[in-house]
PDB file of N, CA and C in Angstrom:
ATOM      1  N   UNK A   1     -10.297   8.737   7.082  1.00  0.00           N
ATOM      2  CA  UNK A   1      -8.856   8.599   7.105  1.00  0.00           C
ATOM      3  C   UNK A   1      -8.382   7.602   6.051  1.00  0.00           C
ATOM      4  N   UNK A   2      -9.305   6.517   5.506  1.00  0.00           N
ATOM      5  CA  UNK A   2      -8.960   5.855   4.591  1.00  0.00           C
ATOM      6  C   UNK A   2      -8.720   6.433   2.832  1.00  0.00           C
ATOM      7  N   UNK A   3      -8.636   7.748   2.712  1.00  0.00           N
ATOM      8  CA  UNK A   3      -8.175   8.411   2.139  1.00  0.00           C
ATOM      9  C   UNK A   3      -7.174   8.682   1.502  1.00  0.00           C
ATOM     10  N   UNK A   4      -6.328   8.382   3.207  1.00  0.00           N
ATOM     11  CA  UNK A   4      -4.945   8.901   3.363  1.00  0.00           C
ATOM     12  C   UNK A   4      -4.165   7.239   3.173  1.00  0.00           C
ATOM     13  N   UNK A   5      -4.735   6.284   2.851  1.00  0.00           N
ATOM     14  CA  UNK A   5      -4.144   5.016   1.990  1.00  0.00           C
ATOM     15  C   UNK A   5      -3.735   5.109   0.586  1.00  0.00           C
ATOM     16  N   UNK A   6      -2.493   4.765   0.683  1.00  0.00           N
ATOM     17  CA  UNK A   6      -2.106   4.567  -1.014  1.00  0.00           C
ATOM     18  C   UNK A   6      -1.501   3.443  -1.115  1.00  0.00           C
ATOM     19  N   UNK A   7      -2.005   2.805  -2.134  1.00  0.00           N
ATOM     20  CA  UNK A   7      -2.046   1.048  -2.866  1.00  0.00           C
ATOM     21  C   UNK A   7      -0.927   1.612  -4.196  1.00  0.00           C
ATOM     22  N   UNK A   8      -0.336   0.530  -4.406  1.00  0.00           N
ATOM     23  CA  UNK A   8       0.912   0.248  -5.242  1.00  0.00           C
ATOM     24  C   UNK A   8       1.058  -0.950  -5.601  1.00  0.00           C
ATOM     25  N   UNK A   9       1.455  -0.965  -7.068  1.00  0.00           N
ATOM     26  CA  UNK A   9       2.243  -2.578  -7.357  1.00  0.00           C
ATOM     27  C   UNK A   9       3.321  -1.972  -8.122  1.00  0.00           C
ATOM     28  N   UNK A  10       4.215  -2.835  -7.195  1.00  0.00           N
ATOM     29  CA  UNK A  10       5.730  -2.534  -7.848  1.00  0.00           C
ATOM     30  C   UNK A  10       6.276  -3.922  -8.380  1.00  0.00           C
ATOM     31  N   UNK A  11       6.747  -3.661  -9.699  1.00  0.00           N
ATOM     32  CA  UNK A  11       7.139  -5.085 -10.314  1.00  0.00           C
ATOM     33  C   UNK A  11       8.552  -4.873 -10.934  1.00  0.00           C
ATOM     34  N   UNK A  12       9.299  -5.969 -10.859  1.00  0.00           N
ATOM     35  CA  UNK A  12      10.905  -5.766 -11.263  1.00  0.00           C
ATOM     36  C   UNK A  12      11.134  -4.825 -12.715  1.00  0.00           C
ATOM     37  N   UNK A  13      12.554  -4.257 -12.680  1.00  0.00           N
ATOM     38  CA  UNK A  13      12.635  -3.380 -13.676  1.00  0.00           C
ATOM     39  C   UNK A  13      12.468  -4.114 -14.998  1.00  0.00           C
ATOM     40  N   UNK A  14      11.573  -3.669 -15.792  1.00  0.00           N
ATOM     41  CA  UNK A  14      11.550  -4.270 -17.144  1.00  0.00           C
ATOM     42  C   UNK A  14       9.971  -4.629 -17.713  1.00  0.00           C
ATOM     43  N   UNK A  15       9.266  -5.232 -16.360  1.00  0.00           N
ATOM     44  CA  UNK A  15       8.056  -5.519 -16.666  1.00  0.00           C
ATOM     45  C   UNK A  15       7.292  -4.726 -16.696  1.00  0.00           C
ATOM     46  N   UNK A  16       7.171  -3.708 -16.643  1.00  0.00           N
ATOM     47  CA  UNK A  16       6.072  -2.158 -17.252  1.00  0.00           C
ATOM     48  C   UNK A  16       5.333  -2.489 -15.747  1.00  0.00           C
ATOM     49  N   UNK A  17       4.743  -1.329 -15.935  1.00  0.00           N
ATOM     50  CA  UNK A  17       3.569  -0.757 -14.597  1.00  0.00           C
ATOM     51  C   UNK A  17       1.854  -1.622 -14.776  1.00  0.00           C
ATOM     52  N   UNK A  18       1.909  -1.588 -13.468  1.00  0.00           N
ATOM     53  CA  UNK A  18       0.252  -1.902 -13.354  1.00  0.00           C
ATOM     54  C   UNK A  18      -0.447  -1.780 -11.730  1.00  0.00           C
ATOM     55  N   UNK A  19      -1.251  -0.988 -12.130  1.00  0.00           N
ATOM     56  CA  UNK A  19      -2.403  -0.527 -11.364  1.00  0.00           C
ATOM     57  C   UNK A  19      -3.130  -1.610 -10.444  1.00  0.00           C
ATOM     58  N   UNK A  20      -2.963  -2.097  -9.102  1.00  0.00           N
ATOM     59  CA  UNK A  20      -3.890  -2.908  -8.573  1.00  0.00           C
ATOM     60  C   UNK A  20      -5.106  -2.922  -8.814  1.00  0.00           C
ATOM     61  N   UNK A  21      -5.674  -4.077  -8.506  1.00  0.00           N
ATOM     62  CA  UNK A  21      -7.575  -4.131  -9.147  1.00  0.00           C
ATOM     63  C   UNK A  21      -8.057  -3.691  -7.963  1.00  0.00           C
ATOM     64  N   UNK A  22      -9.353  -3.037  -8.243  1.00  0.00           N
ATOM     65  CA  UNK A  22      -9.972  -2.665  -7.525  1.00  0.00           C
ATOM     66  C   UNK A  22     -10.287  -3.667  -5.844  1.00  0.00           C
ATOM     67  N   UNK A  23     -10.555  -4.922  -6.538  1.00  0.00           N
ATOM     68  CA  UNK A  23     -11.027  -5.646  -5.019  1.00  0.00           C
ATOM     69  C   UNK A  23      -9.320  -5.604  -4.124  1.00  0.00           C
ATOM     70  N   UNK A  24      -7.701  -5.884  -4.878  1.00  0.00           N
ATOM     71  CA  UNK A  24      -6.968  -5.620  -3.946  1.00  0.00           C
ATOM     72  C   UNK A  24      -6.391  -4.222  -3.605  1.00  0.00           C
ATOM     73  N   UNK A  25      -7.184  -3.120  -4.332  1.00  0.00           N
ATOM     74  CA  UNK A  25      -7.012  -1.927  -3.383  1.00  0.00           C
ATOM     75  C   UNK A  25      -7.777  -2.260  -2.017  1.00  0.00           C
ATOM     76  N   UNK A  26      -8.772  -2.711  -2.463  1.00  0.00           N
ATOM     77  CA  UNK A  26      -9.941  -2.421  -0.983  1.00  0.00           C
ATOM     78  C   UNK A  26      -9.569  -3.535   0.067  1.00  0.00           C
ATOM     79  N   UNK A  27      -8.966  -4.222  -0.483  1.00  0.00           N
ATOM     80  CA  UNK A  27      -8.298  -5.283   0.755  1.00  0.00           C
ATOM     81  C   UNK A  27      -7.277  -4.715   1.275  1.00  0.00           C
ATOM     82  N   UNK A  28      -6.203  -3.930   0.676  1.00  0.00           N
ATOM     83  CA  UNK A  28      -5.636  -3.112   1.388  1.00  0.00           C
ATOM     84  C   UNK A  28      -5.749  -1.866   1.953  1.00  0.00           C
ATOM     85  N   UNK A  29      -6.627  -1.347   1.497  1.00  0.00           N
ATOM     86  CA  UNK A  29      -7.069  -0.695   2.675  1.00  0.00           C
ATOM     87  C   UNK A  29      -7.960  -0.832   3.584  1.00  0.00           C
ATOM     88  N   UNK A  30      -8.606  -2.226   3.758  1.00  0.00           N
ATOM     89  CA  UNK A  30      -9.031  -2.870   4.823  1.00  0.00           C
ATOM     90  C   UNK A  30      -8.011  -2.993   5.774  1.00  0.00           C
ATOM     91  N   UNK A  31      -7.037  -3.899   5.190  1.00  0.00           N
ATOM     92  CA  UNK A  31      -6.006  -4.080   5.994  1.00  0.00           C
ATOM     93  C   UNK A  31      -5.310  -3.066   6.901  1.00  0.00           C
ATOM     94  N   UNK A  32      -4.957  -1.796   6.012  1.00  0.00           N
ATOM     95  CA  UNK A  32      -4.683  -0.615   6.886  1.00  0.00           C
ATOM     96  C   UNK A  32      -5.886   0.156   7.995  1.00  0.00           C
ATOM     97  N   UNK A  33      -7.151  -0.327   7.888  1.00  0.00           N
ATOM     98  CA  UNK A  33      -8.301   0.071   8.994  1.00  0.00           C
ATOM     99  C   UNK A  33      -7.725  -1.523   9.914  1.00  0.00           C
ATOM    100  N   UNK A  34      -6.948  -2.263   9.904  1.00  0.00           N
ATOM    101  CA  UNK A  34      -6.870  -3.314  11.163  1.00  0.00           C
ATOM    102  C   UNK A  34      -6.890  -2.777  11.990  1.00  0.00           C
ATOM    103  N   UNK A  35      -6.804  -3.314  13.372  1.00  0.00           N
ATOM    104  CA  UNK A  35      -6.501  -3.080  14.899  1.00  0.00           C
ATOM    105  C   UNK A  35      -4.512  -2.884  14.973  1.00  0.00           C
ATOM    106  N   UNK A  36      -4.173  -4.379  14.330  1.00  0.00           N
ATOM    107  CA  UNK A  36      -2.487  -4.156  14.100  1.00  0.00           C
ATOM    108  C   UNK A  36      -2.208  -2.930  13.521  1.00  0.00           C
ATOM    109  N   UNK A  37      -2.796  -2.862  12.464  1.00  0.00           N
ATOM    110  CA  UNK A  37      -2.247  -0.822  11.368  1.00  0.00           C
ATOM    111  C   UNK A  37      -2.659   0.136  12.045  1.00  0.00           C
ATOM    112  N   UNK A  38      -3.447   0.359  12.825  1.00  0.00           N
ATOM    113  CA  UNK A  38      -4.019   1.064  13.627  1.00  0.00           C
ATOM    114  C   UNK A  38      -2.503   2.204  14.260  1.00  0.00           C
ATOM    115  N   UNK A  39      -1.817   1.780  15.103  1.00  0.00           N
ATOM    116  CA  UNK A  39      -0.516   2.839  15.224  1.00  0.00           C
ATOM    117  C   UNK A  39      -0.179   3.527  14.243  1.00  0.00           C
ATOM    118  N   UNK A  40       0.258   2.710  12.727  1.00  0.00           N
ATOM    119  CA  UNK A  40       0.925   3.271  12.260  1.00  0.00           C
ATOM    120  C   UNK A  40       0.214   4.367  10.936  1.00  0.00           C
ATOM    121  N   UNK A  41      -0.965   3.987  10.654  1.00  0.00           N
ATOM    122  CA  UNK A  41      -2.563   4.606  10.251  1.00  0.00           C
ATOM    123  C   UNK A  41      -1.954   5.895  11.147  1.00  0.00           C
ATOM    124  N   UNK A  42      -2.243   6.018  12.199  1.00  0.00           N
ATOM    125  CA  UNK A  42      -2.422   7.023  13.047  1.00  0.00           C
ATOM    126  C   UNK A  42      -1.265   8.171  13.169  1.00  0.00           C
ATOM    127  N   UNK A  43      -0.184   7.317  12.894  1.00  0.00           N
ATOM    128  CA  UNK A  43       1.425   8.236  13.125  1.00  0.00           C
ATOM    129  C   UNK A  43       1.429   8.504  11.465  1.00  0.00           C
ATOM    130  N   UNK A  44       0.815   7.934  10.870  1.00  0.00           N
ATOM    131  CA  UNK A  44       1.306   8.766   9.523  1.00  0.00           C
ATOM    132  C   UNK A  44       0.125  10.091   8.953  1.00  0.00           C
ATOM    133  N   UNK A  45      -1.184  10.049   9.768  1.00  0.00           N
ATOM    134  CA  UNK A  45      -1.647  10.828   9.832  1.00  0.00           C
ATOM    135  C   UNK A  45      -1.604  12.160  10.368  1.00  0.00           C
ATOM    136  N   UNK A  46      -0.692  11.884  11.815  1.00  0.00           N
ATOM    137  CA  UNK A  46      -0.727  13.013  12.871  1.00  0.00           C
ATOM    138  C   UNK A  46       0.665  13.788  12.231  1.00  0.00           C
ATOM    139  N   UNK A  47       1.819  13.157  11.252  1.00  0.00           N
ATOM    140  CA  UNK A  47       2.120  13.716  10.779  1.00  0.00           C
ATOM    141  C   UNK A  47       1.959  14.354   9.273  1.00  0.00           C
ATOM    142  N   UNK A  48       0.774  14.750   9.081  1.00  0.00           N
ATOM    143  CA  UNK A  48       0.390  14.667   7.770  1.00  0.00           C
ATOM    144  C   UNK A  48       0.668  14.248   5.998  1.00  0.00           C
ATOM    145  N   UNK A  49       0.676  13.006   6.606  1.00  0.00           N
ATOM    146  CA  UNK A  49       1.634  12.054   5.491  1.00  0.00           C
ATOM    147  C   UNK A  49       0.542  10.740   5.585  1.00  0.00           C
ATOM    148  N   UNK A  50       0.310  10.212   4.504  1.00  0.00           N
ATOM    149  CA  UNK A  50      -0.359   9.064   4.291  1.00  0.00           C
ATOM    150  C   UNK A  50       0.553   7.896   4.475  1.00  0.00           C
ATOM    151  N   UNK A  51      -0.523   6.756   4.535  1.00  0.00           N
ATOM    152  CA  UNK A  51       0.181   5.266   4.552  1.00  0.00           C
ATOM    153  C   UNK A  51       0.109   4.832   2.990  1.00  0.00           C
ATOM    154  N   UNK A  52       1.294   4.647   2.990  1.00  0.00           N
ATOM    155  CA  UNK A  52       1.974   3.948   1.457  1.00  0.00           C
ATOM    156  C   UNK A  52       2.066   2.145   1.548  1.00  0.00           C
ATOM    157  N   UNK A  53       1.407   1.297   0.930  1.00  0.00           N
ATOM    158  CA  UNK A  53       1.449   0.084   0.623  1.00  0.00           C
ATOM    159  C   UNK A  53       2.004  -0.362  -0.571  1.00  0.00           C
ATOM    160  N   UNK A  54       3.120  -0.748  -0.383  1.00  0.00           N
ATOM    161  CA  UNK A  54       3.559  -0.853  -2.046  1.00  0.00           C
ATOM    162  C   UNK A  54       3.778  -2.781  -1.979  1.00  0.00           C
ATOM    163  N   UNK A  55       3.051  -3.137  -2.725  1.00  0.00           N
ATOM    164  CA  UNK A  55       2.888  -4.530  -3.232  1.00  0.00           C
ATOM    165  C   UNK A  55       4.162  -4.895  -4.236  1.00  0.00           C
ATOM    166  N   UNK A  56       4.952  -5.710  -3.900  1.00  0.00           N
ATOM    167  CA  UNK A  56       6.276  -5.992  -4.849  1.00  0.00           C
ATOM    168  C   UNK A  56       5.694  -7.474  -5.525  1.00  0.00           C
ATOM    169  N   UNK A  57       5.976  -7.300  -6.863  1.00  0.00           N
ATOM    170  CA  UNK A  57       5.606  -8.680  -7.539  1.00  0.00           C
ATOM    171  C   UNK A  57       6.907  -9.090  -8.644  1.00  0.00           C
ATOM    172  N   UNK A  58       7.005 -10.468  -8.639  1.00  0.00           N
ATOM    173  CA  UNK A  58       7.598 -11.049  -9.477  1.00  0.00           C
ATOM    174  C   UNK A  58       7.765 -10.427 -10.970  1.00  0.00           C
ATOM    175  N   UNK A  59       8.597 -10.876 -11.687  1.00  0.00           N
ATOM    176  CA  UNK A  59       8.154 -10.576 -13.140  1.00  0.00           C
ATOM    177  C   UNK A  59       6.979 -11.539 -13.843  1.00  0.00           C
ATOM    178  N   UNK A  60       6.130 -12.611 -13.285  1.00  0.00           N
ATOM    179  CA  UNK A  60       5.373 -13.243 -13.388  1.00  0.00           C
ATOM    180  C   UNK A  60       4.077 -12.837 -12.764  1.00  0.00           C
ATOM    181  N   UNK A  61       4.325 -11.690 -12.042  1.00  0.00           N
ATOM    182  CA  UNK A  61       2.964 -10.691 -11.059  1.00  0.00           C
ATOM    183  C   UNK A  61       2.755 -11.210 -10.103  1.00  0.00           C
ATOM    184  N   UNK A  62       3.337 -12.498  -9.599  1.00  0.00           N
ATOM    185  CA  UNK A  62       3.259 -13.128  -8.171  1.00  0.00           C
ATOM    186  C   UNK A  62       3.982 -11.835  -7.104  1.00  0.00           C
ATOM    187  N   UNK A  63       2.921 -11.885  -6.368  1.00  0.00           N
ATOM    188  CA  UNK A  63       3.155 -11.102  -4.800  1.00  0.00           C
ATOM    189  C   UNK A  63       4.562 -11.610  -4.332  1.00  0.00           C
ATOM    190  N   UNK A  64       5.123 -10.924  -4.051  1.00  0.00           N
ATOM    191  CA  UNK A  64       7.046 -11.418  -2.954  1.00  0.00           C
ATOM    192  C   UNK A  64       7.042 -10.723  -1.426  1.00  0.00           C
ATOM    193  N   UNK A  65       6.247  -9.641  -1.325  1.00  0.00           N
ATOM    194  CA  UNK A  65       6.014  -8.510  -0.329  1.00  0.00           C
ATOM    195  C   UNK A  65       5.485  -7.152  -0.407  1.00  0.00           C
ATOM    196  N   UNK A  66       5.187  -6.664   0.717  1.00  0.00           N
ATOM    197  CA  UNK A  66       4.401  -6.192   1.032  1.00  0.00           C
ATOM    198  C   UNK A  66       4.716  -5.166   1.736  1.00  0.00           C
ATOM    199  N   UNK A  67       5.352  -4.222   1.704  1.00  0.00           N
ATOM    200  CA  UNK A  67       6.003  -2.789   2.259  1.00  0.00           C
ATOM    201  C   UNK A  67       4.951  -1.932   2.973  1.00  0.00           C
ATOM    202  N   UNK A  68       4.918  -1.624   4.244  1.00  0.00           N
ATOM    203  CA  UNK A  68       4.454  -0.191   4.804  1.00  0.00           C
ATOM    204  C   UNK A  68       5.216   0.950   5.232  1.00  0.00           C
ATOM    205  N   UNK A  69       4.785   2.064   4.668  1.00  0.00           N
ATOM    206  CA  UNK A  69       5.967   3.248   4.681  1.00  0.00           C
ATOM    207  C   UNK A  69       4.718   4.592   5.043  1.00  0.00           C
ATOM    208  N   UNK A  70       5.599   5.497   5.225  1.00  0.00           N
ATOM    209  CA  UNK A  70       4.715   6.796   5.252  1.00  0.00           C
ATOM    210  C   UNK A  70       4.968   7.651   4.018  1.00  0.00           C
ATOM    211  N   UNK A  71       4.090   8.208   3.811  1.00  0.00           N
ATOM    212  CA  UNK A  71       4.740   9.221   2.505  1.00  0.00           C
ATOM    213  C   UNK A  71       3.764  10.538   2.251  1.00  0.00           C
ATOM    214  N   UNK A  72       4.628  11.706   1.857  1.00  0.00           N
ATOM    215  CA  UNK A  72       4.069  12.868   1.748  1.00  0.00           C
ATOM    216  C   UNK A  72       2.752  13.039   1.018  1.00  0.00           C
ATOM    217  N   UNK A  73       1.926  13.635   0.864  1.00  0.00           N
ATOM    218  CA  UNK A  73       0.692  13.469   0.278  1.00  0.00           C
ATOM    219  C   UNK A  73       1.025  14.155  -0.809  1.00  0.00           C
TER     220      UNK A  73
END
């Protein structure tokens, strides 16, 4: 089911795109195998829609938050 995880970094308009590193994909989708993510892991599966993590960063790449959403595959 950890499959059905999708990792994101979203950074303010202007500062171009970038791809999380590998070790904080896998922390987030650790995070989404928790006991807490566990419901919502599960409701975005049973409706066949993955869990979306979108990481919001500064224009400096500092972390601000941390979004969980469902989203179509």
């Amino acid at each position: 089911m950890m499959d059905r995880v999708i990792v994101r970094m979203r950074r303010s308009s202007g500062a171009g795109r970038k791809m999380p590193s590998a070790a904080l994909n896998q922390a987030m989708v650790s995070l989404a195998n928790s006991h807490e993510m566990q419901p919502l892991l599960f409701e975005a599966n049973a409706e066949g829609k993955a869990l979306a993590i979108d990481i919001y960063q500064s224009r400096t790449g500092r972390p601000l938050l941390v979004h969980f959403s469902k989203e179509a595959l």
